[in-house]
C-alpha atoms as a PDB file:
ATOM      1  CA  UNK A   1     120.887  46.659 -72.104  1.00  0.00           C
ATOM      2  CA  UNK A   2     124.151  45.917 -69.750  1.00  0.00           C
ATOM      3  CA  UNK A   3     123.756  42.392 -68.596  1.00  0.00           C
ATOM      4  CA  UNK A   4     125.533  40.797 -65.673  1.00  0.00           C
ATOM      5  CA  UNK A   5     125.472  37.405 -64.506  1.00  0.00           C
ATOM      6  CA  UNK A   6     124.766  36.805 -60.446  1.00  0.00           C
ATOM      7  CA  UNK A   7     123.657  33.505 -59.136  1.00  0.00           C
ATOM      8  CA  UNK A   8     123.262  34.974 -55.577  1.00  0.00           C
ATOM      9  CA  UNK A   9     120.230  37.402 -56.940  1.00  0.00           C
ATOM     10  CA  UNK A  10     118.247  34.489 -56.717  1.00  0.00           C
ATOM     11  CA  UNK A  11     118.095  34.311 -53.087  1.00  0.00           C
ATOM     12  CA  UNK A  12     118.344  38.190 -52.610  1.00  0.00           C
ATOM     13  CA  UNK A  13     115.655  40.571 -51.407  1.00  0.00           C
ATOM     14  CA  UNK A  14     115.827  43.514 -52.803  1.00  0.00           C
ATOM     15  CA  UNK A  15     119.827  43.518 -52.929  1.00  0.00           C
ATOM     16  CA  UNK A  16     123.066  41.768 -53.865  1.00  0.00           C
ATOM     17  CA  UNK A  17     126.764  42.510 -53.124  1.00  0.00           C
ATOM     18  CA  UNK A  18     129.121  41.965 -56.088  1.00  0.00           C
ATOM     19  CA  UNK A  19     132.923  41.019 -55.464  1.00  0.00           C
ATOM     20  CA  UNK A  20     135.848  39.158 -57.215  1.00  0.00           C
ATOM     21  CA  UNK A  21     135.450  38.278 -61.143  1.00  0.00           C
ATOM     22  CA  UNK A  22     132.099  39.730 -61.682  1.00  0.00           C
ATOM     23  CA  UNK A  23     132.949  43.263 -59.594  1.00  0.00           C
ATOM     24  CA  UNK A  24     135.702  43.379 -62.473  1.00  0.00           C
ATOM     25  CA  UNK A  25     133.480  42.919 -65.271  1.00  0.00           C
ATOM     26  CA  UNK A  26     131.319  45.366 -64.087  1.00  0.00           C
ATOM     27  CA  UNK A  27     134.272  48.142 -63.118  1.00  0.00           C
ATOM     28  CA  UNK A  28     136.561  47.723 -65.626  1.00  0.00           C
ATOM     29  CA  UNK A  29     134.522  45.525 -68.225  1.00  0.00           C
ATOM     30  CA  UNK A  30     130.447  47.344 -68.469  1.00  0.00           C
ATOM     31  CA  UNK A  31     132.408  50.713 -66.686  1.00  0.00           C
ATOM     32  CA  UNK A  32     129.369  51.109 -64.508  1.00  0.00           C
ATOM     33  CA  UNK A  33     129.345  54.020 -62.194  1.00  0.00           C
ATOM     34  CA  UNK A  34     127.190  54.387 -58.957  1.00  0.00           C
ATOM     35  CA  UNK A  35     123.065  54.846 -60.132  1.00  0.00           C
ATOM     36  CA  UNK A  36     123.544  53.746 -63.781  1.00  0.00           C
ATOM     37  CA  UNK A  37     121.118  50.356 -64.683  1.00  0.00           C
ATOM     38  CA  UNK A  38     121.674  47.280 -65.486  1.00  0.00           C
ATOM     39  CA  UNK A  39     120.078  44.050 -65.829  1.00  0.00           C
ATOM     40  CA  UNK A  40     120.830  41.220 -63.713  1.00  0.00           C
ATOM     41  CA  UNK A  41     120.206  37.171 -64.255  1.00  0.00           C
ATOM     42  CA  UNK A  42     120.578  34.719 -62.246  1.00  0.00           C
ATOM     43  CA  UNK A  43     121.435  31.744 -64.238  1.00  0.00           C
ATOM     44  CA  UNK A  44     118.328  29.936 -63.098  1.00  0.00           C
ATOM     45  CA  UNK A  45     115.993  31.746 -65.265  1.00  0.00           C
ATOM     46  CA  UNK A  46     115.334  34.984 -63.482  1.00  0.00           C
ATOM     47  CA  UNK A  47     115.976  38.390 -64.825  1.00  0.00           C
ATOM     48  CA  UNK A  48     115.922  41.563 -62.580  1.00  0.00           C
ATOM     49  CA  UNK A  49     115.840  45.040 -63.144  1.00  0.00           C
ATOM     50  CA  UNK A  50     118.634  46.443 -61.329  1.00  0.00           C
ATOM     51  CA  UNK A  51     121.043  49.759 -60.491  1.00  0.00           C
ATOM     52  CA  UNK A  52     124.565  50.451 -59.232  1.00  0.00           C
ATOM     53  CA  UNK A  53     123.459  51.064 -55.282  1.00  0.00           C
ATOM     54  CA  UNK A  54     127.092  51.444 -54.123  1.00  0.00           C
ATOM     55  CA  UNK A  55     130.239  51.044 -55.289  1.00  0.00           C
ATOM     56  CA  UNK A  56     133.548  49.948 -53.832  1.00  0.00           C
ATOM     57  CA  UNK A  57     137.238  48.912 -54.384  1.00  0.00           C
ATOM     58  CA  UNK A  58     136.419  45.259 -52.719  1.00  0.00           C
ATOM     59  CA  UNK A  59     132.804  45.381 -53.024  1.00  0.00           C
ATOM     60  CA  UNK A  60     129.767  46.596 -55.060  1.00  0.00           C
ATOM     61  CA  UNK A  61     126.086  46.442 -54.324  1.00  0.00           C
ATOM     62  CA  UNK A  62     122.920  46.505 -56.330  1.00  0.00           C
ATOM     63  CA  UNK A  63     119.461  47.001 -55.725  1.00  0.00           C
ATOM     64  CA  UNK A  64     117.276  44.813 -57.269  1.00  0.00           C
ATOM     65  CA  UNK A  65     113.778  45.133 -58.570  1.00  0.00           C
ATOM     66  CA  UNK A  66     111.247  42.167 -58.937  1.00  0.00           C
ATOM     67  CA  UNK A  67     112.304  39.131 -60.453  1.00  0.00           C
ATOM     68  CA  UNK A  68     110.707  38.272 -63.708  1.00  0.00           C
ATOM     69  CA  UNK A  69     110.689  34.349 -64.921  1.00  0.00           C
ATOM     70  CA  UNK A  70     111.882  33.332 -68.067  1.00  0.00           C
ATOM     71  CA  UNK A  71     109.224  32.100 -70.386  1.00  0.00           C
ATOM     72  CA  UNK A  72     108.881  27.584 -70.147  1.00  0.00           C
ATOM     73  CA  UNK A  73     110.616  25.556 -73.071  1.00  0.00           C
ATOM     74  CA  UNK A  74     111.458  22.171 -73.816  1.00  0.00           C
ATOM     75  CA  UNK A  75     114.036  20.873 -72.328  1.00  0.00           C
ATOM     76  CA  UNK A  76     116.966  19.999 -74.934  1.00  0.00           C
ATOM     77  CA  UNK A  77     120.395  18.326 -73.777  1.00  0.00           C
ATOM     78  CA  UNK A  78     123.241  17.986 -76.393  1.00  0.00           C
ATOM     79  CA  UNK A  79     124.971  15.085 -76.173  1.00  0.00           C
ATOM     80  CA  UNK A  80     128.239  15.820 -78.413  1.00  0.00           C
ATOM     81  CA  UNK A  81     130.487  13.017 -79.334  1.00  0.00           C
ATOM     82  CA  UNK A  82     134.431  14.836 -78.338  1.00  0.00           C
ATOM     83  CA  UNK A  83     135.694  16.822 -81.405  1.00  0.00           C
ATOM     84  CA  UNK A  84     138.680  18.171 -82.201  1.00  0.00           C
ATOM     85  CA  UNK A  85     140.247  21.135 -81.510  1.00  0.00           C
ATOM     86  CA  UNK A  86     137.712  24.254 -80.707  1.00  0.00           C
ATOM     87  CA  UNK A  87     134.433  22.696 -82.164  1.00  0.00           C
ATOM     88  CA  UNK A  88     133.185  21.431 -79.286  1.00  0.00           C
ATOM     89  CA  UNK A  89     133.467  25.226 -77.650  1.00  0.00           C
ATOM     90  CA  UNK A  90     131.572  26.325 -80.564  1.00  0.00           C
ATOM     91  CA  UNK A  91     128.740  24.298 -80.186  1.00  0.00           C
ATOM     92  CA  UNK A  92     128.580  25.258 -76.624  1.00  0.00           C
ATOM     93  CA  UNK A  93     128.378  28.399 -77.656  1.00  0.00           C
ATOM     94  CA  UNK A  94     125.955  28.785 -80.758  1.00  0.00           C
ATOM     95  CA  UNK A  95     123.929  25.851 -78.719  1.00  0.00           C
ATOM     96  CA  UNK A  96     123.529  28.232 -75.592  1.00  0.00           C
ATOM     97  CA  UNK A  97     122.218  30.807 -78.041  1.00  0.00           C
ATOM     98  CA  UNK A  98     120.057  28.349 -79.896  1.00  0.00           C
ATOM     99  CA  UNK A  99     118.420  27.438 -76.312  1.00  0.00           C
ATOM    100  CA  UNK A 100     119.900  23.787 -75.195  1.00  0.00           C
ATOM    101  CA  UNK A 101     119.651  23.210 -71.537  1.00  0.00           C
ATOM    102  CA  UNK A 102     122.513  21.676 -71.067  1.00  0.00           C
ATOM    103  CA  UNK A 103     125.756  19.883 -72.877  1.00  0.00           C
ATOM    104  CA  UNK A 104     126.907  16.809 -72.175  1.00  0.00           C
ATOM    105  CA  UNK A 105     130.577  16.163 -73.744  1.00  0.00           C
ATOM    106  CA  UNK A 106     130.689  12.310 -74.535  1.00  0.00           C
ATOM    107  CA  UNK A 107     133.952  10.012 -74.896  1.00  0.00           C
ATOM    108  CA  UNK A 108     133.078   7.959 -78.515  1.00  0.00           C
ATOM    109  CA  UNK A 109     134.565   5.440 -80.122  1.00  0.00           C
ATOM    110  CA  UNK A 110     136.017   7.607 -82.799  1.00  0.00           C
ATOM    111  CA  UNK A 111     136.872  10.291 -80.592  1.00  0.00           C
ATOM    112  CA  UNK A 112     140.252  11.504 -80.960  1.00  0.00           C
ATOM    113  CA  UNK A 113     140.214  13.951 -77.767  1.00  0.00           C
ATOM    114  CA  UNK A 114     141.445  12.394 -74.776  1.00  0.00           C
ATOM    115  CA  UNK A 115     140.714  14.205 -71.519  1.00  0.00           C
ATOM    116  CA  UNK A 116     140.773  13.389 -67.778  1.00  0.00           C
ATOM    117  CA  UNK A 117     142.303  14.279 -64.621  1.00  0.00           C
ATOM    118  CA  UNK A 118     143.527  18.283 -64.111  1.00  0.00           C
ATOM    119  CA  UNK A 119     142.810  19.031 -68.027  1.00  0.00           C
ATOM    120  CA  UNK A 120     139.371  17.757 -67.908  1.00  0.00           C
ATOM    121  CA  UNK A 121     138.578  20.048 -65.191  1.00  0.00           C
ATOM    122  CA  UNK A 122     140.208  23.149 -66.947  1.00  0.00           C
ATOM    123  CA  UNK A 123     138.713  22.499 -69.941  1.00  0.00           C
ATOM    124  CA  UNK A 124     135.245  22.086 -68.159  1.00  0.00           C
ATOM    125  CA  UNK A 125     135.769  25.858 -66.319  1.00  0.00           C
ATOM    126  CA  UNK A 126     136.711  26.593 -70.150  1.00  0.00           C
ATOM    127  CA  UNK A 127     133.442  25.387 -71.514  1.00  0.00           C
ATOM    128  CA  UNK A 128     131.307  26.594 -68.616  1.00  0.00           C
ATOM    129  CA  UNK A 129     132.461  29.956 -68.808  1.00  0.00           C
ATOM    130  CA  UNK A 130     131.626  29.869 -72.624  1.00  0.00           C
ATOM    131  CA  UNK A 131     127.935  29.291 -71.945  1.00  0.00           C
ATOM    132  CA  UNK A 132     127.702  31.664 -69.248  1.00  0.00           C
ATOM    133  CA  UNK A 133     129.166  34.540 -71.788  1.00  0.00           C
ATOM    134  CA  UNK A 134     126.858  33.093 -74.448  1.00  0.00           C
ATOM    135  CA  UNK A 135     123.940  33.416 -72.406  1.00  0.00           C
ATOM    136  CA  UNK A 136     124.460  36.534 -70.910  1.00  0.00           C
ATOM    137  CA  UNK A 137     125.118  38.462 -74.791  1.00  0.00           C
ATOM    138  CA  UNK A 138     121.762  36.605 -75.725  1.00  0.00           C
ATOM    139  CA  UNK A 139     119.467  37.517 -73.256  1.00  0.00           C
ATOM    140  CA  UNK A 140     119.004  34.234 -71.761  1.00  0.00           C
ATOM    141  CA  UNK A 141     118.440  34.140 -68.126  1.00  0.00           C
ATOM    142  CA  UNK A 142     119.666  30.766 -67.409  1.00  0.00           C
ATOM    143  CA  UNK A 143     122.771  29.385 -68.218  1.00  0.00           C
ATOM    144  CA  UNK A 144     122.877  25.653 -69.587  1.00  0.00           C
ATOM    145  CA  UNK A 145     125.142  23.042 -67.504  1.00  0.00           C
ATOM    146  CA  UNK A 146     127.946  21.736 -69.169  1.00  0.00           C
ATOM    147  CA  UNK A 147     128.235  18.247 -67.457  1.00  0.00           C
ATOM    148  CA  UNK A 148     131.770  16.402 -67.547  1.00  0.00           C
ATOM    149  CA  UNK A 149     132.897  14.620 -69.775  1.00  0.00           C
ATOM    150  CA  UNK A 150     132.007  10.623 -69.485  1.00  0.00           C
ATOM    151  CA  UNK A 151     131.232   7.465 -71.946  1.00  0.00           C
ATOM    152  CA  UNK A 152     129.008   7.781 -74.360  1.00  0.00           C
ATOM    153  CA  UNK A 153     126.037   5.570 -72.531  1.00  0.00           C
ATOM    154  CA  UNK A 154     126.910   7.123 -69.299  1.00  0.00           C
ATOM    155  CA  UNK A 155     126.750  10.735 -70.863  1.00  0.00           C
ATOM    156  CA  UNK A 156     122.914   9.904 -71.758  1.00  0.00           C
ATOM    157  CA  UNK A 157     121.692   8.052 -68.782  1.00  0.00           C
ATOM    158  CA  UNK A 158     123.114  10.662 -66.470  1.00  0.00           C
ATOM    159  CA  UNK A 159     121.127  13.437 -68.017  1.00  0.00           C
ATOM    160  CA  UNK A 160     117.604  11.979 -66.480  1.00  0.00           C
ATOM    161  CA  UNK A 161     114.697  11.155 -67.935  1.00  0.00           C
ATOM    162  CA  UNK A 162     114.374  12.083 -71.706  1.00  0.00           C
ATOM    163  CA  UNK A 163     113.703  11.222 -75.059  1.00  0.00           C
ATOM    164  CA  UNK A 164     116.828  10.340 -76.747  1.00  0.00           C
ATOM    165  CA  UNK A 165     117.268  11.003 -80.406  1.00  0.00           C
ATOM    166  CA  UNK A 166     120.620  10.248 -82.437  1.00  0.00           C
ATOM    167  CA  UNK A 167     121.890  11.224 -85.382  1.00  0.00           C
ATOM    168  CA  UNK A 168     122.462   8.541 -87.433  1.00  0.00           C
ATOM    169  CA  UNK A 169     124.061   9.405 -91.051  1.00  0.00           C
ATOM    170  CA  UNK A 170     123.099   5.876 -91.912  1.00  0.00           C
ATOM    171  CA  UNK A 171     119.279   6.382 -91.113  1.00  0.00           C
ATOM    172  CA  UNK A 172     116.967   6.351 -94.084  1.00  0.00           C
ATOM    173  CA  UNK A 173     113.828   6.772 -93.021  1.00  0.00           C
ATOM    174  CA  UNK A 174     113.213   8.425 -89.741  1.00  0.00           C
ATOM    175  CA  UNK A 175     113.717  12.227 -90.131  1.00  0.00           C
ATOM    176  CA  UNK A 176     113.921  14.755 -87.178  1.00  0.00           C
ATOM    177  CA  UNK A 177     110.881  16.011 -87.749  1.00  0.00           C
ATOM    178  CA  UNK A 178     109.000  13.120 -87.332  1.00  0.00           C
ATOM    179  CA  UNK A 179     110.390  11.850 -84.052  1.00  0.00           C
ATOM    180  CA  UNK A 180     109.887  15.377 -83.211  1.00  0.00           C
ATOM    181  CA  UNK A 181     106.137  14.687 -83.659  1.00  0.00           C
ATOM    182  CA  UNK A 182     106.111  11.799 -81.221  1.00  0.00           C
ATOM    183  CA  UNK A 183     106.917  13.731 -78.054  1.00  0.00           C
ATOM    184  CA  UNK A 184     104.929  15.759 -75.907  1.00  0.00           C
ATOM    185  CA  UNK A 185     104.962  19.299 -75.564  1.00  0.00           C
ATOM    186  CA  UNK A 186     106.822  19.688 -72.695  1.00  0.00           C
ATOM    187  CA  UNK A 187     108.433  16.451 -72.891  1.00  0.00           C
ATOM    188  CA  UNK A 188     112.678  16.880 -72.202  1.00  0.00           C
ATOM    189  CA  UNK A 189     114.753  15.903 -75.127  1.00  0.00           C
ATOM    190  CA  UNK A 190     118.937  14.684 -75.776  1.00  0.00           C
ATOM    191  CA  UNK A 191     119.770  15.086 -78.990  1.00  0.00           C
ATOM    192  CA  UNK A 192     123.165  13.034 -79.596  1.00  0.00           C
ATOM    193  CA  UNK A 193     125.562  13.775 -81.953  1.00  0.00           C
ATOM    194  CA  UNK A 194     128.899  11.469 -83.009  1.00  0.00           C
ATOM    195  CA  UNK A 195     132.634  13.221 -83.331  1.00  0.00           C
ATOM    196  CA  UNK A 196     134.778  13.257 -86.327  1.00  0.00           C
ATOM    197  CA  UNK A 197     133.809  10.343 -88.257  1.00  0.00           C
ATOM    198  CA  UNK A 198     130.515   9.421 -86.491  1.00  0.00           C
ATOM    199  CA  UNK A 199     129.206   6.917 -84.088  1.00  0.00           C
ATOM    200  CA  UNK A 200     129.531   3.118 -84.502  1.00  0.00           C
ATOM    201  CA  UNK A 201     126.730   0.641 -85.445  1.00  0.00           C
ATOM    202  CA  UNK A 202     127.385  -0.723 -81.827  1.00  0.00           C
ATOM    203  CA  UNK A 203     127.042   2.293 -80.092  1.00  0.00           C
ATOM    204  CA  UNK A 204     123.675   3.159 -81.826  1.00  0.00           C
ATOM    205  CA  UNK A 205     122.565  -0.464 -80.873  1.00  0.00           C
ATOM    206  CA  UNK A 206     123.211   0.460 -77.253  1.00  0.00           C
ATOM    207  CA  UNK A 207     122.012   3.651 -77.051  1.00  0.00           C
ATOM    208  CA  UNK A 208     118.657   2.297 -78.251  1.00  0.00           C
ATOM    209  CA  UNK A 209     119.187  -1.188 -75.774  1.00  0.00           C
ATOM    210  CA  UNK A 210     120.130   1.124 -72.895  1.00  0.00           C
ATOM    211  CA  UNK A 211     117.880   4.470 -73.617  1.00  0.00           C
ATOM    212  CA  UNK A 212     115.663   3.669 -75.934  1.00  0.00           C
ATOM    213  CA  UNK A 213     117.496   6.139 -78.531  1.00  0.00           C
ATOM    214  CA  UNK A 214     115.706   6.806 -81.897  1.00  0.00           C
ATOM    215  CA  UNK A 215     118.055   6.816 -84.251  1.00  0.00           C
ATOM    216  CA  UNK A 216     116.918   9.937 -86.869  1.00  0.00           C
ATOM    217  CA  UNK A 217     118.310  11.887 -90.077  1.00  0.00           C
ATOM    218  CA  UNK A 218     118.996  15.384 -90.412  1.00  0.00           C
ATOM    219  CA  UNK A 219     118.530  15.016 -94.753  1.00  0.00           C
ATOM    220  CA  UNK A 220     120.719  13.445 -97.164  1.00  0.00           C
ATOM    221  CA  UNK A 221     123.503  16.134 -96.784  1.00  0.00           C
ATOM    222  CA  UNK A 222     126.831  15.182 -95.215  1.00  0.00           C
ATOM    223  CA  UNK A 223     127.640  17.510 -92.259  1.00  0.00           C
ATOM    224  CA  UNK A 224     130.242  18.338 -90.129  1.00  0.00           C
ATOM    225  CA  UNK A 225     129.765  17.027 -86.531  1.00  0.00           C
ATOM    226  CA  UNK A 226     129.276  20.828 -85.128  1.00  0.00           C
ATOM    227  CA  UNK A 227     127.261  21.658 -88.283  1.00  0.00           C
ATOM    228  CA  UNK A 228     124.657  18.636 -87.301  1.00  0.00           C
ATOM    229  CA  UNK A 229     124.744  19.334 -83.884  1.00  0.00           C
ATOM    230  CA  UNK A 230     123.248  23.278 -84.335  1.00  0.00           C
ATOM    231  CA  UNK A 231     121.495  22.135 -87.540  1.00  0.00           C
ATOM    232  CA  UNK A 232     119.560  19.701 -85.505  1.00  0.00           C
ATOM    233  CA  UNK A 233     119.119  21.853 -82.426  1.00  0.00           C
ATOM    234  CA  UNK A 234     117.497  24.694 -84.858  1.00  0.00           C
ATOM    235  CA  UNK A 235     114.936  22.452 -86.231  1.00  0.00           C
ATOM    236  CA  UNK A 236     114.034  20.890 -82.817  1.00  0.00           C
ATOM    237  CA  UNK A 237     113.431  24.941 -81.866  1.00  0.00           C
ATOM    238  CA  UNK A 238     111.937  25.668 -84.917  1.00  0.00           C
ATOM    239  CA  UNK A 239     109.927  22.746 -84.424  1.00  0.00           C
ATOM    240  CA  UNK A 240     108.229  23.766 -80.798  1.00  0.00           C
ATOM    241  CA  UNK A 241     107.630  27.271 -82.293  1.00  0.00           C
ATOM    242  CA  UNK A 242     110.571  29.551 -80.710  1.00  0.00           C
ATOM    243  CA  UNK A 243     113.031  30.212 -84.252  1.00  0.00           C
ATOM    244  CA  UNK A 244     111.481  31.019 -87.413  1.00  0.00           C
END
């Protein structure tokens, strides 16, 4: 099924106009015509049935049938220490598809990215654009927020209430799986993941001072920080019952 992304549908009744960026995608990207079907989401976790009503140069419109909700999950932030290069896009990505609610990019210790000012925003469209895309090919119908880049600590606290589980290559003992076990149901999770090289001793110690952060192991495999970030978010979903 054609999918197209529309955040105004969710205020709509019965129709929507189209114009700028997404009236290209569907014109010259889907090649819709006037009467074919489509569906539409809204980013916010409504999915419509809808159809090419009109279409214009400057304008299209589509009629909309009755929104359907997207089924409940858990709640799961990714808190991803900066990477280099493109990994960081790919986890956005393959994260979206895997279900996270939303990323939140996190300045580290061992970070080698440095962003801020006019390239953080750009690369922020960049990565918020990549979820969008992600969610629309995998039939999501809400698109995760990708939150801007800030310190480590910061990057947790200012995702809200949740329960806060590191990856600590160092850990022992406490698997995934078992702090899994802990939470409620429904209860929102950020999963936090170190760059290149990992995260510190002292910024474990304050993530569990400051959130209460369980630190947790993935196995005694050495992974990649991308690997362990989608690694970890498939188990969490396997976990509550939605992959495997």
């Amino acid at each position: 099924m054609v999918r197209l992304l529309v955040a105004a549908a969710a205020g709509a009744a019965g129709e929507v106009s189209v114009t700028g960026p997404r009236l290209h995608h569907l014109r010259s990207v889907l090649r819709l015509r006037e009467g074919d079907a489509l569906e539409v989401f809204d980013g916010r976790g409504g999915a419509y049935d809808a159809r090419v009503a009109r279409l214009g140069e400057a304008e299209a419109t589509l009629s909309l049938g009755p929104r359907r909700e997207a089924p409940a999950r858990r709640r799961i932030a990714v808190v991803q220490g900066l990477p280099k290069a493109e990994k960081l896009e790919l986890v956005i990505q393959k994260g979206t598809e895997l279900g996270a609610a939303a990323f939140a990019p996190a300045f580290a210790a061992r970070s080698v990215v440095k962003l801020d000012g006019a390239r953080a925003q750009d690369r922020m469209r960049r990565w918020q654009a990549i979820a969008e895309e992600a969610a629309r090919q995998c039939g999501r119908a809400d698109v995760p927020v990708v939150h801007p880049p800030r310190p480590l600590v910061e990057a947790v606290q200012a995702l809200g209430p949740a329960r806060v589980l590191v990856l600590d290559e160092e850990e022992r003992s406490a698997l995934l799986g078992e702090a899994h076990a802990l939470a409620a149901p429904d209860e929102a999770m950020a999963l936090v993941i170190g760059p290149e090289g990992g995260l510190t001793r002292e910024e474990i110690a304050a993530l569990v001072a400051s959130a209460g952060a369980i630190p947790v192991s993935l196995g005694p495999l050495v992974l990649r920080t991308e690997t362990a970030a989608l690694a970890a978010l498939a188990v969490l979903r396997h976990l509550d019952g939605e992959l495997g």
